[in-house]
PDB file of N, CA and C in Angstrom:
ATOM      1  N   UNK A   1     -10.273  10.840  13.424  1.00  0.00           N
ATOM      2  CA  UNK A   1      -9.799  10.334  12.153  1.00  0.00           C
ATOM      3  C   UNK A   1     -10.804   9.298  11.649  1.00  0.00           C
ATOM      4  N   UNK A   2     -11.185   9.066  10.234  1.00  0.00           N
ATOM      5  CA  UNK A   2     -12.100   8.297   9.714  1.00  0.00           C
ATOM      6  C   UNK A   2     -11.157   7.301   8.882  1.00  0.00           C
ATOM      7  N   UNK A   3     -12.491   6.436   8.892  1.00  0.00           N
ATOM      8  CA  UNK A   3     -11.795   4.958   8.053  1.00  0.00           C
ATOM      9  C   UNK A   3     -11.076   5.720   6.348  1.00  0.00           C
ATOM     10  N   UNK A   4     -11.576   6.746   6.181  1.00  0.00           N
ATOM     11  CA  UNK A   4     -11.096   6.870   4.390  1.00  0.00           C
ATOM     12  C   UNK A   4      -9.751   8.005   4.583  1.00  0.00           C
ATOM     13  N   UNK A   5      -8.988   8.065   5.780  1.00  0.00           N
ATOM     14  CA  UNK A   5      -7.691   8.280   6.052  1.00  0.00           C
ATOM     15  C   UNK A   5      -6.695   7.835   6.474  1.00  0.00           C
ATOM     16  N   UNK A   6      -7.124   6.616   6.581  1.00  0.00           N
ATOM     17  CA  UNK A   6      -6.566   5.023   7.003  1.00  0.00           C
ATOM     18  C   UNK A   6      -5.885   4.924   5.761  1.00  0.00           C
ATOM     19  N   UNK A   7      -4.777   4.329   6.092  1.00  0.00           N
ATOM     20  CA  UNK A   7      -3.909   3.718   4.854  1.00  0.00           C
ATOM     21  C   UNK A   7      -4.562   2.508   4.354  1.00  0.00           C
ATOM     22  N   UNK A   8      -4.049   1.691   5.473  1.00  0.00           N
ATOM     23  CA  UNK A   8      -4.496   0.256   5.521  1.00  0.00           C
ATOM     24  C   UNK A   8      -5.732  -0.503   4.515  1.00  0.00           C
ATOM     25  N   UNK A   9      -6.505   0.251   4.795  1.00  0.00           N
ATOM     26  CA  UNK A   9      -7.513   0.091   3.532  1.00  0.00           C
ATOM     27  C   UNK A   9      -7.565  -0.185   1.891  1.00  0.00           C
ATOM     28  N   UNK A  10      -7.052   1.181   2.480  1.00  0.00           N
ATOM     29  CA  UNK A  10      -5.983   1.183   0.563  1.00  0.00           C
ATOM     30  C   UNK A  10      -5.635   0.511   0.139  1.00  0.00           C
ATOM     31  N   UNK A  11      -4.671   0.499   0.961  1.00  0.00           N
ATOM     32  CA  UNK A  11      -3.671  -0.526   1.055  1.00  0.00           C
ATOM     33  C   UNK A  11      -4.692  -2.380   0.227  1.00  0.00           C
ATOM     34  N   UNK A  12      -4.869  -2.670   1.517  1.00  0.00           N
ATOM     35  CA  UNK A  12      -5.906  -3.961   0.879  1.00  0.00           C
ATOM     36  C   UNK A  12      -6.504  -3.865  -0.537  1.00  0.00           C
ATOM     37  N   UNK A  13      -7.435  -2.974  -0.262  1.00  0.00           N
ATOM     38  CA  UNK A  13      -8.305  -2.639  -1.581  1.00  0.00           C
ATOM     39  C   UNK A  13      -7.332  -3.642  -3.036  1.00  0.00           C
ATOM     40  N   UNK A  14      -6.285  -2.198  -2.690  1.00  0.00           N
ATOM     41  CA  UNK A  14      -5.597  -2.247  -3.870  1.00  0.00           C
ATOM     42  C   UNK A  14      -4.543  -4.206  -4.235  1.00  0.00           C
ATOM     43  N   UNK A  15      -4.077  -4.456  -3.481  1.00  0.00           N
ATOM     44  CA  UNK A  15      -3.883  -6.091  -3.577  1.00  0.00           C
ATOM     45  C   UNK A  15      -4.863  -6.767  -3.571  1.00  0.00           C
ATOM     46  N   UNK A  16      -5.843  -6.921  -3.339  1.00  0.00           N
ATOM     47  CA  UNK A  16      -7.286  -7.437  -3.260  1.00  0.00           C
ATOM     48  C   UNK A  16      -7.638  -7.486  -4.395  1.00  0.00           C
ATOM     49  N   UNK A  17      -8.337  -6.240  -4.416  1.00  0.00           N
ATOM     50  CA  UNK A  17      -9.404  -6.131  -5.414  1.00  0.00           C
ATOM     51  C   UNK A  17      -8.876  -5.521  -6.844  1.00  0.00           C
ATOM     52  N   UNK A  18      -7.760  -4.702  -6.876  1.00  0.00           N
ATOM     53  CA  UNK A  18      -7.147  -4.051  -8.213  1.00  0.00           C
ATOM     54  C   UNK A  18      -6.396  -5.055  -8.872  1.00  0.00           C
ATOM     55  N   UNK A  19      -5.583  -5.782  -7.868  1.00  0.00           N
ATOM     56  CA  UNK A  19      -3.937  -6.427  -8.655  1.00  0.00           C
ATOM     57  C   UNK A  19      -4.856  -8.243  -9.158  1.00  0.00           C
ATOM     58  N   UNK A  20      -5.337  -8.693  -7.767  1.00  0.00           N
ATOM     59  CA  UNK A  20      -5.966 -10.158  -8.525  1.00  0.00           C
ATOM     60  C   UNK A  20      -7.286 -10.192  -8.821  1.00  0.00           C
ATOM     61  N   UNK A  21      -8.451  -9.307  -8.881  1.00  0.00           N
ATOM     62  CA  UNK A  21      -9.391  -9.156  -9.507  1.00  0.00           C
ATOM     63  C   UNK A  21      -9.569  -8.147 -10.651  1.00  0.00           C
ATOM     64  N   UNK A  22      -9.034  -7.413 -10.874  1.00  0.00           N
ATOM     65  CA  UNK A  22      -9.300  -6.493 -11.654  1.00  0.00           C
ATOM     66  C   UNK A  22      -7.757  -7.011 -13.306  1.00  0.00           C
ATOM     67  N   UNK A  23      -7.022  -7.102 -12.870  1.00  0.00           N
ATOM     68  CA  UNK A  23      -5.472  -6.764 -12.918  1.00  0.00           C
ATOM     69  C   UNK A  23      -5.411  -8.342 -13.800  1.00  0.00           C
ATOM     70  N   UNK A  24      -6.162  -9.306 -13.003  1.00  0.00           N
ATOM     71  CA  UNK A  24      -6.065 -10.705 -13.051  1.00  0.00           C
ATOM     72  C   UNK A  24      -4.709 -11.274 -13.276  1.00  0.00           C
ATOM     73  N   UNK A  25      -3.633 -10.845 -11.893  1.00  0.00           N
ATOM     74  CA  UNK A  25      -1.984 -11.372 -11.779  1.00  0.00           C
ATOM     75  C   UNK A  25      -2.619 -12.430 -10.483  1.00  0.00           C
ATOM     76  N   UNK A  26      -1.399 -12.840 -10.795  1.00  0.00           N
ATOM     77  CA  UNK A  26      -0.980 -14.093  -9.710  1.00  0.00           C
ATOM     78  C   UNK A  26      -1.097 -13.642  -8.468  1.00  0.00           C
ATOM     79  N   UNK A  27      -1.458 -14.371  -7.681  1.00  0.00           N
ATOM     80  CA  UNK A  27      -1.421 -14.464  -5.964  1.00  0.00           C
ATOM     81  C   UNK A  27       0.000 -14.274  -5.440  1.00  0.00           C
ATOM     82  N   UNK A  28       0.968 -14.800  -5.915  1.00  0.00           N
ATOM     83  CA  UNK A  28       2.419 -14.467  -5.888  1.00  0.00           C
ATOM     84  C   UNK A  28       3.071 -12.988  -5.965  1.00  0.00           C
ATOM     85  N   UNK A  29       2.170 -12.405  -7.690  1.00  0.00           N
ATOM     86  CA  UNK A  29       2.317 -11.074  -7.816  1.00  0.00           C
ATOM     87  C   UNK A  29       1.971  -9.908  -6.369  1.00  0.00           C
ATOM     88  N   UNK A  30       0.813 -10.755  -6.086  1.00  0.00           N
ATOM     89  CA  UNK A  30      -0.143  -9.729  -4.798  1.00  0.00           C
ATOM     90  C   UNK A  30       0.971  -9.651  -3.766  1.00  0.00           C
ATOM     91  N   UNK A  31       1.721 -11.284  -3.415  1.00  0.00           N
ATOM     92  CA  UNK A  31       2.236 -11.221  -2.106  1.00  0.00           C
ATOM     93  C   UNK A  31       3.998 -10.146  -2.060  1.00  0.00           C
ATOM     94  N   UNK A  32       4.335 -10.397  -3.944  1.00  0.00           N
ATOM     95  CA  UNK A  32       5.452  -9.247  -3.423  1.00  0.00           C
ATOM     96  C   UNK A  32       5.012  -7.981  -3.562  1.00  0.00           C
ATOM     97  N   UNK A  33       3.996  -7.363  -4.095  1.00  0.00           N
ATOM     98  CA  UNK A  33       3.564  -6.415  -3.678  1.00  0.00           C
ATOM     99  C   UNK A  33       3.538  -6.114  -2.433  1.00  0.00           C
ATOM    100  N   UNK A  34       2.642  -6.652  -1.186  1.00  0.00           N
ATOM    101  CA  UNK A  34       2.636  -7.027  -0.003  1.00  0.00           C
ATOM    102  C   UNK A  34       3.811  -6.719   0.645  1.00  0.00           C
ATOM    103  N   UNK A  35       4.513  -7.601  -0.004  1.00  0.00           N
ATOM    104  CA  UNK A  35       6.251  -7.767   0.881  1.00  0.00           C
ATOM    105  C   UNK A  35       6.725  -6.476   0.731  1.00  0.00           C
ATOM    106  N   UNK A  36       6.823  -6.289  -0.589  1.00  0.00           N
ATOM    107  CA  UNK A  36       7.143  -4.781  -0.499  1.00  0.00           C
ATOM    108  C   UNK A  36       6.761  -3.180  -0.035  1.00  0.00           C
ATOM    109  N   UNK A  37       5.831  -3.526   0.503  1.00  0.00           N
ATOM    110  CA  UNK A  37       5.186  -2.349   1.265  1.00  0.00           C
ATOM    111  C   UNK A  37       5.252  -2.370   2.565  1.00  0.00           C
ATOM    112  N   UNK A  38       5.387  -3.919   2.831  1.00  0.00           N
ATOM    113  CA  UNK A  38       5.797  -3.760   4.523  1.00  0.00           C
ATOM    114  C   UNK A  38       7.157  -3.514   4.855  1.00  0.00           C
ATOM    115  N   UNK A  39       7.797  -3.405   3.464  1.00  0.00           N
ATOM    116  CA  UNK A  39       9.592  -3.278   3.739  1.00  0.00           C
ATOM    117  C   UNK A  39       9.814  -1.462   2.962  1.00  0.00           C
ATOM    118  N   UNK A  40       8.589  -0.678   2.748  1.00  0.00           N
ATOM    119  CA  UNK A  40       8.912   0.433   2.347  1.00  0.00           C
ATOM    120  C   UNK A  40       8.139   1.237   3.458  1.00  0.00           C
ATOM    121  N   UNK A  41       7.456   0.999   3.962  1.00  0.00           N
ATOM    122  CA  UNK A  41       6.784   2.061   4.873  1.00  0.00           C
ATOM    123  C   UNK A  41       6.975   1.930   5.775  1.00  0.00           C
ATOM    124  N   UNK A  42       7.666   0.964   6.641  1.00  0.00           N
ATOM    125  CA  UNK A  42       8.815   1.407   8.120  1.00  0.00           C
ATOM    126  C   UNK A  42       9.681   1.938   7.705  1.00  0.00           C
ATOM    127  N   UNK A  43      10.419   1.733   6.403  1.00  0.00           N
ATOM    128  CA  UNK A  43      11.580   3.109   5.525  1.00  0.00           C
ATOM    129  C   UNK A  43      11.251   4.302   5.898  1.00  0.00           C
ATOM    130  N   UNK A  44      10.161   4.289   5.693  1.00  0.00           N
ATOM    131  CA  UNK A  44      10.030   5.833   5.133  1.00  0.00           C
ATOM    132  C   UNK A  44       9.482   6.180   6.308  1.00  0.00           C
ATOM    133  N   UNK A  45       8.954   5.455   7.301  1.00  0.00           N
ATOM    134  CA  UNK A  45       8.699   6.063   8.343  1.00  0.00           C
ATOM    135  C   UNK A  45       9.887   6.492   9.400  1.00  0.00           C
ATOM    136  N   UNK A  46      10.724   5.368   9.284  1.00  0.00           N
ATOM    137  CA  UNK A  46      12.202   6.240   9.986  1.00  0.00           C
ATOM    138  C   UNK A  46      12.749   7.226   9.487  1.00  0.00           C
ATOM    139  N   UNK A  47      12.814   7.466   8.199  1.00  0.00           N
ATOM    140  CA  UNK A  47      13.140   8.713   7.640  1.00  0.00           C
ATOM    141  C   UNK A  47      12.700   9.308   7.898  1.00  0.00           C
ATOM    142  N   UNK A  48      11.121   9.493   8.581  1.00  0.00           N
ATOM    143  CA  UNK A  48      10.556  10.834   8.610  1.00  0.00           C
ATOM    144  C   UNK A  48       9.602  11.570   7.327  1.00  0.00           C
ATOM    145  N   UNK A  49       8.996  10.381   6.701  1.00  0.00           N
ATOM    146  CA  UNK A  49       8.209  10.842   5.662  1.00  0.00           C
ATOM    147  C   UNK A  49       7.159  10.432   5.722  1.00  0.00           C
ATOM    148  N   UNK A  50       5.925  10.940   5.192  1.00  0.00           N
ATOM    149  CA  UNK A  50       4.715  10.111   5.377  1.00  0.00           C
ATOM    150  C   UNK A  50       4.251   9.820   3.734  1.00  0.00           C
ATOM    151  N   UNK A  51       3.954   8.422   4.023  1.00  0.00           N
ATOM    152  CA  UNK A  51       3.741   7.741   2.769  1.00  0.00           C
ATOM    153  C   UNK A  51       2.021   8.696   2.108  1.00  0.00           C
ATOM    154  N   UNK A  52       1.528   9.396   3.019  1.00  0.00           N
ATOM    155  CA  UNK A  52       0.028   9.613   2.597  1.00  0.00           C
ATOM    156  C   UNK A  52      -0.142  10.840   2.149  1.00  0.00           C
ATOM    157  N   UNK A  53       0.977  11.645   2.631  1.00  0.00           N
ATOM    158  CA  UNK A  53       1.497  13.547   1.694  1.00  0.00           C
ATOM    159  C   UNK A  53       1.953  13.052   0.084  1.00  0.00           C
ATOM    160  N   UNK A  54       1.862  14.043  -0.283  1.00  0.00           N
ATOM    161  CA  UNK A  54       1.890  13.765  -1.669  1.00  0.00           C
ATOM    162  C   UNK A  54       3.440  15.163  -1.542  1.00  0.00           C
ATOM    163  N   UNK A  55       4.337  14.962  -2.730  1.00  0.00           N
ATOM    164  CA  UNK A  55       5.395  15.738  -2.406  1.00  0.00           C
ATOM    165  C   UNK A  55       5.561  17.025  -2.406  1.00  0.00           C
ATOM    166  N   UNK A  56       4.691  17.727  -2.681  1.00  0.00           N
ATOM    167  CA  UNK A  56       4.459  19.122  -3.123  1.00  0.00           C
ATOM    168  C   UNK A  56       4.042  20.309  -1.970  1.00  0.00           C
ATOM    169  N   UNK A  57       3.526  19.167  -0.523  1.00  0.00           N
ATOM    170  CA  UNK A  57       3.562  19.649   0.234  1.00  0.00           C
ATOM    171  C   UNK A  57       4.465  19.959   1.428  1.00  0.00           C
TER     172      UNK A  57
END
């Protein structure tokens, strides 16, 4: 498996570099973003879904 099938990355990138550099929101904005992804993807991982399929498959 390679680094560009890594979530995690993304993941960052996107609070990083999209939401307070690009986006120019609050540090606050970034962290419930944050919060909220660490409280949706153990969800969905007990359910049995993977956050990285897209639904069609």
């Amino acid at each position: 498996m390679n680094n560009s099938s890594l979530l995690g990355p993304w993941i960052r990138r996107f609070l990083i570099e999209y939401l307070v550099g690009e986006r120019n929101l609050a540090v606050n904005t970034q962290r419930s973003y944050r919060d909220m992804l660490m409280l949706l993807l153990p969800y969905l991982a007990a359910k049995g879904r993977q956050a990285d399929r897209s639904p069609d498959r």
